[in-house]
C-alpha atoms as a PDB file:
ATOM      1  CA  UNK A   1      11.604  -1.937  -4.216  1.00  0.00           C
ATOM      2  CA  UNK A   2      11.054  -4.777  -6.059  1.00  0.00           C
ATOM      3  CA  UNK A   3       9.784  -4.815  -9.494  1.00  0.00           C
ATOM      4  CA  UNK A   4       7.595  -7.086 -11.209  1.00  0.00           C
ATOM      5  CA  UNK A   5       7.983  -7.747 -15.327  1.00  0.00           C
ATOM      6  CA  UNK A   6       4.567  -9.029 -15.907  1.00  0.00           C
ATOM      7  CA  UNK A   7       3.254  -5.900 -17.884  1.00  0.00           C
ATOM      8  CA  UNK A   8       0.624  -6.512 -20.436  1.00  0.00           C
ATOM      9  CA  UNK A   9      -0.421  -4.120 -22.994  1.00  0.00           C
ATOM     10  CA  UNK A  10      -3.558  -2.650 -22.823  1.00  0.00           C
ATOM     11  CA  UNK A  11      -6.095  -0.734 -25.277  1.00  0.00           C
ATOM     12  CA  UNK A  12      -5.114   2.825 -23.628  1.00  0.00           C
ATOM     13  CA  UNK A  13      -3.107   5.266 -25.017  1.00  0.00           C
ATOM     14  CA  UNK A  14      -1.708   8.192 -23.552  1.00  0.00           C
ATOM     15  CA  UNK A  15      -0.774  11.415 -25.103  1.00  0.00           C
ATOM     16  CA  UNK A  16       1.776  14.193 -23.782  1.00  0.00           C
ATOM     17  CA  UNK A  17       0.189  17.909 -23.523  1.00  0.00           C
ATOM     18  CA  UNK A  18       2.250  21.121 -24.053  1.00  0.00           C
ATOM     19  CA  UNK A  19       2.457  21.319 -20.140  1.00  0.00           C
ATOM     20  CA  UNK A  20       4.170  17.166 -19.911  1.00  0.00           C
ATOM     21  CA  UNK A  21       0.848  16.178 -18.793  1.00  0.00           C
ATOM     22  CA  UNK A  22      -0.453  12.920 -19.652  1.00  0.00           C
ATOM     23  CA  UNK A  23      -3.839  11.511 -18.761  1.00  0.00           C
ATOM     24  CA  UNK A  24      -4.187   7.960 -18.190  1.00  0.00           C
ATOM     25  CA  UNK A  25      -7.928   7.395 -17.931  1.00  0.00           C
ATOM     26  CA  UNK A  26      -9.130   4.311 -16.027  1.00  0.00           C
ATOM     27  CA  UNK A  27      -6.121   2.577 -15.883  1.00  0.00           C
ATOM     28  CA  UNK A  28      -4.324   5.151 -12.814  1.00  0.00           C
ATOM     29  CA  UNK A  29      -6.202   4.276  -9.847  1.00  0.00           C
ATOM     30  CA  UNK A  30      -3.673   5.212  -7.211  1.00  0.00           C
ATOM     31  CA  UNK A  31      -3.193   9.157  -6.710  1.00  0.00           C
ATOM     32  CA  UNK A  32       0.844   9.593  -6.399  1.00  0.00           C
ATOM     33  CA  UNK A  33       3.176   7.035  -8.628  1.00  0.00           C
ATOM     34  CA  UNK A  34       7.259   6.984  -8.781  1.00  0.00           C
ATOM     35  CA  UNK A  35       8.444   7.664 -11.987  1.00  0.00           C
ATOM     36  CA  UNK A  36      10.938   5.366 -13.219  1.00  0.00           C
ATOM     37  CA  UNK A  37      12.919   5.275 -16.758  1.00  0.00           C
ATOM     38  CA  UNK A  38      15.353   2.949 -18.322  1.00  0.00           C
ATOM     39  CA  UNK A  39      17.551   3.624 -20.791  1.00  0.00           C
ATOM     40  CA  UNK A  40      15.307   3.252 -23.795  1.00  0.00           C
ATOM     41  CA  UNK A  41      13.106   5.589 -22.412  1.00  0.00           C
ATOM     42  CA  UNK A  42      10.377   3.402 -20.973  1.00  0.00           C
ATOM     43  CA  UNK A  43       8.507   4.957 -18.276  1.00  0.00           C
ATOM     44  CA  UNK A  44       7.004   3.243 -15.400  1.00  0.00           C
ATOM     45  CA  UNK A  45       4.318   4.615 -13.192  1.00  0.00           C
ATOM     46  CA  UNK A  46       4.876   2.799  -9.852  1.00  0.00           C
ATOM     47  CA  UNK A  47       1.986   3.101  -7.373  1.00  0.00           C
ATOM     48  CA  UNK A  48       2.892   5.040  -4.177  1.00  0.00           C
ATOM     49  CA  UNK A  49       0.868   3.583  -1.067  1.00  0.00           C
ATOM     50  CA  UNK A  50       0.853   5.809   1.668  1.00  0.00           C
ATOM     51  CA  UNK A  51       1.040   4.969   5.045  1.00  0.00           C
ATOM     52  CA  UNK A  52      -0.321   7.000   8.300  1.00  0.00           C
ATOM     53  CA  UNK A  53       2.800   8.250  10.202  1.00  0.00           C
ATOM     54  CA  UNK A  54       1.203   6.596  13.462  1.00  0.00           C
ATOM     55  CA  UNK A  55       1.467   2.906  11.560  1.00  0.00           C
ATOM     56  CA  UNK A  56       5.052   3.540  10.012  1.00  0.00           C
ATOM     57  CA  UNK A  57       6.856   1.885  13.382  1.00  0.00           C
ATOM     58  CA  UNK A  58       5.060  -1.332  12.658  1.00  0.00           C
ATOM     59  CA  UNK A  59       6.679  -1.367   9.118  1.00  0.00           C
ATOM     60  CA  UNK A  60      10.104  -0.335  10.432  1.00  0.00           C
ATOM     61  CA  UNK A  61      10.340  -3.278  13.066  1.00  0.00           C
ATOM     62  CA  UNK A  62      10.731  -6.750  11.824  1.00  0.00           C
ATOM     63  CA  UNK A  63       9.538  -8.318  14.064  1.00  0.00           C
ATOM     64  CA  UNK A  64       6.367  -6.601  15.036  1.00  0.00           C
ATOM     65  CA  UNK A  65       5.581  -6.676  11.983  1.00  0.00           C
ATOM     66  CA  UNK A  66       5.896 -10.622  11.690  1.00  0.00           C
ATOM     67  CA  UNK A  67       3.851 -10.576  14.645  1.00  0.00           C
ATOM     68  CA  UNK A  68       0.827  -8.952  13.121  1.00  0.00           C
ATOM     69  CA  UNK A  69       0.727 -11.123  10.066  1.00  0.00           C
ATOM     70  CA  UNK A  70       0.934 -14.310  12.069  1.00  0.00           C
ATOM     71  CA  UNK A  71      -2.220 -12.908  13.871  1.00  0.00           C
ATOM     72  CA  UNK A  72      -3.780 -12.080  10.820  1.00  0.00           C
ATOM     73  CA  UNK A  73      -3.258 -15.872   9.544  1.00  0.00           C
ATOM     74  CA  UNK A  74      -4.342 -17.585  12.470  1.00  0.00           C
ATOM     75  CA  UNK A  75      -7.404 -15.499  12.491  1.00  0.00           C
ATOM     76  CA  UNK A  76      -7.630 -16.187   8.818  1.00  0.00           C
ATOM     77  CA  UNK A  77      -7.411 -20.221  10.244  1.00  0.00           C
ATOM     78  CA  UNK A  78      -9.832 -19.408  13.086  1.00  0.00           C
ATOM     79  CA  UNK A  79      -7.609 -19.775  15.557  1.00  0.00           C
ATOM     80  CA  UNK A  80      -8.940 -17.185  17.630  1.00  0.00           C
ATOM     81  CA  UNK A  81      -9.918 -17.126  21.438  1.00  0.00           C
ATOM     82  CA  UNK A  82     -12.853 -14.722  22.600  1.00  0.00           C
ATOM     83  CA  UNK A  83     -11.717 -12.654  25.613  1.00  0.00           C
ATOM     84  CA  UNK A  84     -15.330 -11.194  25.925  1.00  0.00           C
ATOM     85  CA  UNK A  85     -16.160  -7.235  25.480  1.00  0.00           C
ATOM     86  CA  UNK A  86     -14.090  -4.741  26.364  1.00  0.00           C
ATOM     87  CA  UNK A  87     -16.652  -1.694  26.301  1.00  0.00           C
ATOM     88  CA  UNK A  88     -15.608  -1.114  29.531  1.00  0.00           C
ATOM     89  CA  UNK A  89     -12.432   0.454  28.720  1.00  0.00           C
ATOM     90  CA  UNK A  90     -14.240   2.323  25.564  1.00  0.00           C
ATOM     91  CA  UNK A  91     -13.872   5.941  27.619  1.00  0.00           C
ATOM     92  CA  UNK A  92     -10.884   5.442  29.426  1.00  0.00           C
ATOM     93  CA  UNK A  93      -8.319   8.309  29.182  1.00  0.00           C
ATOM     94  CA  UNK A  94      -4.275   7.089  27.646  1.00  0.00           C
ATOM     95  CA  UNK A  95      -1.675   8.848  28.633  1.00  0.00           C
ATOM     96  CA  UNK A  96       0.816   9.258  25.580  1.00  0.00           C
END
């Protein structure tokens, strides 16, 4: 995990119920953050993004995973080629 140090203070305020709760308004966009504390007892809510289990391979293979973003930049570039439809293979059954 890599952390960046650009924080900037902001209007909001947060305030600690009897339960630990704290609501942060606006500001918490993401639903489940990793809690982090240093030794002066700053917190920092880091945003958890969830991936679906059927995508996690990609992310766990290097090089697959270098594949897919070179795609993504050359299509970015334009560098695409049009193979035509394939709604002919729409209904066709996979085996797993």
């Amino acid at each position: 995990m890599s952390l960046n140090q650009d924080f900037q203070l902001t209007e909001a305020t947060a305030s600690i119920d009897q339960a630990g709760r704290a609501s942060l308004g606006e500001q918490a966009v993401a639903g489940e953050y990793r809690i982090l504390i240093n030794p002066a007892g700053q917190i920092l809510l880091d945003p958890i993004a969830h991936r679906p289990e059927a995508e996690q391979w990609l992310w766990q293979n290097p090089e697959a995973l270098a594949s897919v973003k070179l795609g993504i930049e050359q299509a970015k570039a334009g560098q695409v080629k049009d193979l035509g439809s394939f709604a002919e293979y729409a209904d066709l059954e996979i085996e797993d």
